[in-house]
C-alpha atoms as a PDB file:
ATOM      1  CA  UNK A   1       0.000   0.000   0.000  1.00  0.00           C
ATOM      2  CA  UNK A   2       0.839   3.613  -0.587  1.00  0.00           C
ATOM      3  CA  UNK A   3       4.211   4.635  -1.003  1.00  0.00           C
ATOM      4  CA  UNK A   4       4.505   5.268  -4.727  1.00  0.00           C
ATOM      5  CA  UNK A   5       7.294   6.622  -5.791  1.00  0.00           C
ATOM      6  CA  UNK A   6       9.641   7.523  -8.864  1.00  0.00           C
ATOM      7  CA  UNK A   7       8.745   8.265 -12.075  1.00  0.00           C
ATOM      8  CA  UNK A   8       8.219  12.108 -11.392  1.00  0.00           C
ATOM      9  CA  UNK A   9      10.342  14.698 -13.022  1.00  0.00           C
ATOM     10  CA  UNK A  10      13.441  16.114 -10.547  1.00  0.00           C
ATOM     11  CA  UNK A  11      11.665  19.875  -9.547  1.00  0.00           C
ATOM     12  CA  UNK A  12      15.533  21.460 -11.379  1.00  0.00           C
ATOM     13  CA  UNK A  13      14.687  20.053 -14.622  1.00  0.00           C
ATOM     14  CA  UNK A  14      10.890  21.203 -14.460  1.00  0.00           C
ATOM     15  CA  UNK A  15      12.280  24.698 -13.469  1.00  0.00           C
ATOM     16  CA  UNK A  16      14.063  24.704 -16.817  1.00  0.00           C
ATOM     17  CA  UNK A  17      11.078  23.875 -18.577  1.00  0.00           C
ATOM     18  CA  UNK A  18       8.876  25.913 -17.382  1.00  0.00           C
ATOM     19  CA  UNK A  19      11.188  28.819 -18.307  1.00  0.00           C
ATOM     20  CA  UNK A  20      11.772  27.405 -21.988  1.00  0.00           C
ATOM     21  CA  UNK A  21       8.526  27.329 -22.492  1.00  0.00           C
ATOM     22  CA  UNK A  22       7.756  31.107 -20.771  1.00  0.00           C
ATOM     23  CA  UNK A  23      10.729  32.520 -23.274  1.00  0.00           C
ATOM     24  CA  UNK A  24       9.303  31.116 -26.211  1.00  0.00           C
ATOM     25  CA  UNK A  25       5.790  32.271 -25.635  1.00  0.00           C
ATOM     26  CA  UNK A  26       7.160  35.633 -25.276  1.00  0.00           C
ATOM     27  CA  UNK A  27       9.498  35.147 -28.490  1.00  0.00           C
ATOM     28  CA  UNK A  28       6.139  33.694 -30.410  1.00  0.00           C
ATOM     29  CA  UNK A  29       3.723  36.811 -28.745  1.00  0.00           C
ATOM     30  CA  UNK A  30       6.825  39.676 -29.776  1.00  0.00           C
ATOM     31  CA  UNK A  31       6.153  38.193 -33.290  1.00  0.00           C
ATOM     32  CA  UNK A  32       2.661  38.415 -33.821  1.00  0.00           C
ATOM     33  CA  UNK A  33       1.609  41.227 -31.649  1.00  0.00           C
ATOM     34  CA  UNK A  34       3.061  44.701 -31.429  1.00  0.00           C
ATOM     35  CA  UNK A  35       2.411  47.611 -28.049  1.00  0.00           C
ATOM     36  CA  UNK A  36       2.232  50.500 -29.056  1.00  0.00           C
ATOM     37  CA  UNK A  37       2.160  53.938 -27.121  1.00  0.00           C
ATOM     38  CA  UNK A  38       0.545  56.748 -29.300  1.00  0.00           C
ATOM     39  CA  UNK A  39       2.212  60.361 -28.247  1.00  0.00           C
ATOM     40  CA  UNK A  40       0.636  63.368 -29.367  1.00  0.00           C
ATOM     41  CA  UNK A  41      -0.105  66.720 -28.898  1.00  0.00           C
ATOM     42  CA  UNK A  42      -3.578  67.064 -26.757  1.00  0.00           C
ATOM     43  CA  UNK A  43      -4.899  69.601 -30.109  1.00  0.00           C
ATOM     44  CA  UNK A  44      -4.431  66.840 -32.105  1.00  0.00           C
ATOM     45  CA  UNK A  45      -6.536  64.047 -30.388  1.00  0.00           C
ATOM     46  CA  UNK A  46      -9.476  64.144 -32.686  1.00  0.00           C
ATOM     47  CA  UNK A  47      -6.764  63.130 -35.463  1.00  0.00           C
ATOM     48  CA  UNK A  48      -5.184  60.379 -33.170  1.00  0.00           C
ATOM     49  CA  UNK A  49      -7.892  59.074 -32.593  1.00  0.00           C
ATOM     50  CA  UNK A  50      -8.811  58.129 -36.223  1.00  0.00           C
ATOM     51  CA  UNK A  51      -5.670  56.526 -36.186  1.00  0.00           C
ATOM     52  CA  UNK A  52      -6.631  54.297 -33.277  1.00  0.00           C
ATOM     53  CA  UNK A  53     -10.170  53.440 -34.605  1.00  0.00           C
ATOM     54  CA  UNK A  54      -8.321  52.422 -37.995  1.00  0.00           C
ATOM     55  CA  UNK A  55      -6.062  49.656 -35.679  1.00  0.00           C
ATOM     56  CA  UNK A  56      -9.440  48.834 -34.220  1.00  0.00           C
ATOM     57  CA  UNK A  57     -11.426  48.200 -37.504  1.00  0.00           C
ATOM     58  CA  UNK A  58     -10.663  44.310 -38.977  1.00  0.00           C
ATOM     59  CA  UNK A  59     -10.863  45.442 -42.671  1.00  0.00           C
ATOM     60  CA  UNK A  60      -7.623  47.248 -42.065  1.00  0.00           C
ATOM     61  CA  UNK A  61      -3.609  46.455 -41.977  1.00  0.00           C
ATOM     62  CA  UNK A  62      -3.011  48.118 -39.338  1.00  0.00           C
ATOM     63  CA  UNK A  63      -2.670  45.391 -36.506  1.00  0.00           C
ATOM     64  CA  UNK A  64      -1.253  46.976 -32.653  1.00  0.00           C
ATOM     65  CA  UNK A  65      -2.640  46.934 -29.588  1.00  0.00           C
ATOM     66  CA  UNK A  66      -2.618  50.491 -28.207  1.00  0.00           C
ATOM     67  CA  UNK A  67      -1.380  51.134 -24.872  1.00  0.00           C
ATOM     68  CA  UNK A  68      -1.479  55.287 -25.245  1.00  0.00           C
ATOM     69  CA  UNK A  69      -3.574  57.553 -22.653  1.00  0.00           C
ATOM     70  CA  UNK A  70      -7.501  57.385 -23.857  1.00  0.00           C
ATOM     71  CA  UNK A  71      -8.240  60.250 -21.235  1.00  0.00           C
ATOM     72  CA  UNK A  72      -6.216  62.580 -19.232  1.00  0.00           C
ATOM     73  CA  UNK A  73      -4.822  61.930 -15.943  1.00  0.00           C
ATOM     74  CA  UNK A  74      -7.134  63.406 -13.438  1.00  0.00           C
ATOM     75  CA  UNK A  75      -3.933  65.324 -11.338  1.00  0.00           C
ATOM     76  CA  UNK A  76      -2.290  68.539 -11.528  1.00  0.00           C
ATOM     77  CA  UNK A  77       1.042  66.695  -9.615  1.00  0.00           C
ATOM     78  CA  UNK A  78       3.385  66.142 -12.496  1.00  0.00           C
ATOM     79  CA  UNK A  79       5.475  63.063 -10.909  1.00  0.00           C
ATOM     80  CA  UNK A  80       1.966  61.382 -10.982  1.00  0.00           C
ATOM     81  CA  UNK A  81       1.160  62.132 -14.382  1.00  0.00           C
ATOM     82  CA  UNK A  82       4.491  60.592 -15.422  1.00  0.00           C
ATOM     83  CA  UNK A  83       4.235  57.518 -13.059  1.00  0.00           C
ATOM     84  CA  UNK A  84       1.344  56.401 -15.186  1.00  0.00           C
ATOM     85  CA  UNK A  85       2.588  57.611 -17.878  1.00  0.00           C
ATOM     86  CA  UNK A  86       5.449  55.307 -17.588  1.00  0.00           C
ATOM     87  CA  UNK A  87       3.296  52.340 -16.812  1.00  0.00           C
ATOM     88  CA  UNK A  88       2.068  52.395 -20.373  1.00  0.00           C
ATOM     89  CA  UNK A  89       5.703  52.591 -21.934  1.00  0.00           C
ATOM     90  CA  UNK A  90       7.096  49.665 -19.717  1.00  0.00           C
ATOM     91  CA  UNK A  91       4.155  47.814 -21.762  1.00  0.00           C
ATOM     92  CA  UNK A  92       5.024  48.477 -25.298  1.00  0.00           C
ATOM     93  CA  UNK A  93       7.420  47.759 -27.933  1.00  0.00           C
ATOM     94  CA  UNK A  94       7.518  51.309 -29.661  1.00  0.00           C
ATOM     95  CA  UNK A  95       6.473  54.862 -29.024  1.00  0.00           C
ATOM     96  CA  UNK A  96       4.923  56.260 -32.518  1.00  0.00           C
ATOM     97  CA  UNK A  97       4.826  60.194 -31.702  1.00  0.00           C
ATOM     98  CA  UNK A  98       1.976  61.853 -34.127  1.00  0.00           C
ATOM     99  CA  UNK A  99       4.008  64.672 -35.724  1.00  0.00           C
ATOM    100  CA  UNK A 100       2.770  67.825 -35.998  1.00  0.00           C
ATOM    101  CA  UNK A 101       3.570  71.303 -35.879  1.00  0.00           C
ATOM    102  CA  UNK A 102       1.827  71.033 -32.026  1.00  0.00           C
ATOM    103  CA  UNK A 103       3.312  67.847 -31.349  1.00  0.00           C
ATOM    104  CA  UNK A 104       7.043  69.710 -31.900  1.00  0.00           C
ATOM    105  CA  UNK A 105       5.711  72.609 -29.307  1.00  0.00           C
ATOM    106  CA  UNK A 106       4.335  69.979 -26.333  1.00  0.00           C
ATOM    107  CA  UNK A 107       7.115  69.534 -23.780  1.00  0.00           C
ATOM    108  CA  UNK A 108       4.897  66.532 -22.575  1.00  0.00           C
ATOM    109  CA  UNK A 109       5.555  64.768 -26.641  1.00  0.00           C
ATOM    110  CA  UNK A 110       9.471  65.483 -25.833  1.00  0.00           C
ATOM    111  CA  UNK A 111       9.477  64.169 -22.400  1.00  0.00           C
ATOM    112  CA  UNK A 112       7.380  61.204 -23.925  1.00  0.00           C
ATOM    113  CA  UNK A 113       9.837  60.217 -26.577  1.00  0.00           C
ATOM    114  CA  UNK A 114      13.286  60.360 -24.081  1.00  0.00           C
ATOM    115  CA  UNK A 115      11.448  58.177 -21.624  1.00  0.00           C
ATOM    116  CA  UNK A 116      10.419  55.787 -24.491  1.00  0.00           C
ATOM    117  CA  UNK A 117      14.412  55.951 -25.538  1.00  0.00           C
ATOM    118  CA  UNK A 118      15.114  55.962 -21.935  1.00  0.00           C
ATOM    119  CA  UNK A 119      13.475  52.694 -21.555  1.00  0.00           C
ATOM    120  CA  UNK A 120      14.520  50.965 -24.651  1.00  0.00           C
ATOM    121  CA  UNK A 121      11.497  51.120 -26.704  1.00  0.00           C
ATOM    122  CA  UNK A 122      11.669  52.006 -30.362  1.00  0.00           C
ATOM    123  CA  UNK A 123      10.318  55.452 -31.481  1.00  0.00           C
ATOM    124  CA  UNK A 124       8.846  56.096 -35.008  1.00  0.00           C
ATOM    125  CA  UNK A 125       7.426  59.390 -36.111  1.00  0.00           C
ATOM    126  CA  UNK A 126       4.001  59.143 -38.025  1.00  0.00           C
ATOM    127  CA  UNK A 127       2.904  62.301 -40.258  1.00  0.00           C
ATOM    128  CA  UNK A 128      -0.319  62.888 -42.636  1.00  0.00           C
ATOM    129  CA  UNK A 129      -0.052  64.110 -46.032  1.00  0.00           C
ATOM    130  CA  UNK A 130       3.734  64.263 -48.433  1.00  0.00           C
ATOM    131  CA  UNK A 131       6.097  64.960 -45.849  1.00  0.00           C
ATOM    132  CA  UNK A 132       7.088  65.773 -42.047  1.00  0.00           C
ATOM    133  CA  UNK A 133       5.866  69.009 -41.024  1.00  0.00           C
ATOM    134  CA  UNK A 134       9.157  71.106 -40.825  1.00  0.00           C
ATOM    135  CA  UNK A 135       9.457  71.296 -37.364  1.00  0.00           C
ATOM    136  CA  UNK A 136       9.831  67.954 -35.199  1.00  0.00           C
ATOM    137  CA  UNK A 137      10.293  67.139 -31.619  1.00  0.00           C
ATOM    138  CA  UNK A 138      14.338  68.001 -30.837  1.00  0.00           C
ATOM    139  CA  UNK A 139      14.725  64.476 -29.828  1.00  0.00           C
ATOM    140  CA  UNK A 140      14.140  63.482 -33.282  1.00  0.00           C
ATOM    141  CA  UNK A 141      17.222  65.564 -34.796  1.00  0.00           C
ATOM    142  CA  UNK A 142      19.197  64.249 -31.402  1.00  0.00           C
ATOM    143  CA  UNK A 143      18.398  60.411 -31.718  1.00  0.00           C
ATOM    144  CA  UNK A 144      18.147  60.256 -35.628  1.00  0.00           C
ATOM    145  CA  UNK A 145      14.243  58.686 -35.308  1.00  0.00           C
ATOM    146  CA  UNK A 146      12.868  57.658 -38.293  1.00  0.00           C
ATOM    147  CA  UNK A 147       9.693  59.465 -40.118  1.00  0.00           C
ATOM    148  CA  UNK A 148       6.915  57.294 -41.846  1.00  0.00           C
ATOM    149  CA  UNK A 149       4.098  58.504 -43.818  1.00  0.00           C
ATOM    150  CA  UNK A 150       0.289  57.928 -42.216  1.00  0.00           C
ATOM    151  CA  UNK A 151      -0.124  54.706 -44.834  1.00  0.00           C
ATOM    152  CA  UNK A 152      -1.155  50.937 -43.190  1.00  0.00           C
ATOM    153  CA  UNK A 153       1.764  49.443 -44.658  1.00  0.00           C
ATOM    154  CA  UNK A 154       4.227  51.732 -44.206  1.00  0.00           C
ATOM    155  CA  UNK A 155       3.267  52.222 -40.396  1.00  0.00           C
ATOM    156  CA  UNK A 156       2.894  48.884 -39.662  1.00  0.00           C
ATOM    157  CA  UNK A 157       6.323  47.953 -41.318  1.00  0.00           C
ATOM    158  CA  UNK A 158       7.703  50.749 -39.201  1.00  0.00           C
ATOM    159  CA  UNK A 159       6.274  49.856 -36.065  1.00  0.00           C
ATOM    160  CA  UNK A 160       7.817  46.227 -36.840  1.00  0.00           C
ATOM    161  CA  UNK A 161      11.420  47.404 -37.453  1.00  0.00           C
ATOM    162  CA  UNK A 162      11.318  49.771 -34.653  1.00  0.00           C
ATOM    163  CA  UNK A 163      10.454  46.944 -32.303  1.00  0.00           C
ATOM    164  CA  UNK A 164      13.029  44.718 -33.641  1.00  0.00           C
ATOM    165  CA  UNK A 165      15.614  46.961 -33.008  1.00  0.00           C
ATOM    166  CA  UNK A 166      15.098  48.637 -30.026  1.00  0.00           C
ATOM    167  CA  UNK A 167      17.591  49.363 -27.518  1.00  0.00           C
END
């Protein structure tokens, strides 16, 4: 009676399996799925938020989960502002700052994009229309950050490179 015995696997060698199998679920996920925090200007949330209801729709390319700020941070302390701010860029892959001429003005879009950087996340800059507005955020010019055009496949192509090679 009782006293079964053997046949289980040694607790070390379940460890290491268990952690195999974590790092390639997380290698598999970082393939299929991208984070993304949206920066912007507050004047240009109307426009931003197109953007995110075009990741939302199905009959679209564009395919990212959207970590960004949907509302403002009920606070007027600025250390808790960026505490939650942070929270969302510890959750992404890449930052994609909406560039425009307000977006180049906001000192909240510049702190955005050096704590992305500061963090390791990739940073793209996404623009409507021909070309970049003329001005950009300085950390642009200082960290060389690439420019894409508001186009699905040149976004989401973007967004994929910048997550690849993030810091």
């Amino acid at each position: 009676m009782g006293g079964g015995g053997g046949g289980g696997i040694p607790s070390s060698d379940l460890k290491r399996l268990e952690e195999k199998a974590k790092q390639s679920l997380k290698e598999a996920t970082a393939e299929t799925s991208r984070h993304v925090f949206i920066s912007f200007a507050f004047e240009d949330e109307d426009k931003v938020n197109l953007l995110r209801a075009q990741a939302a729709n199905d009959k679209t390319q564009l395919e990212f989960d959207d970590f960004s700020l949907k509302d403002a941070i009920n606070s007027k302390s600025e250390d808790y502002i960026k505490q939650k701010i942070r929270e969302r860029i510890d959750r992404v892959s890449v930052t994609a700052v909406y560039l425009t001429p307000d977006s180049a003005k906001s000192k909240w879009v510049e702190w955005e994009i050096t704590e992305s950087l500061k963090r390791g996340k990739g940073v793209i800059g996404v623009y409507q229309g021909n070309a970049p507005p003329a001005q950009l955020p300085s950390a642009f010019r200082e960290h060389g950050l690439k420019t894409v055009k508001w186009a699905h496949q040149d976004l989401m192509q973007a967004i994929d490179t910048a997550s690849k090679t993030r810091k």
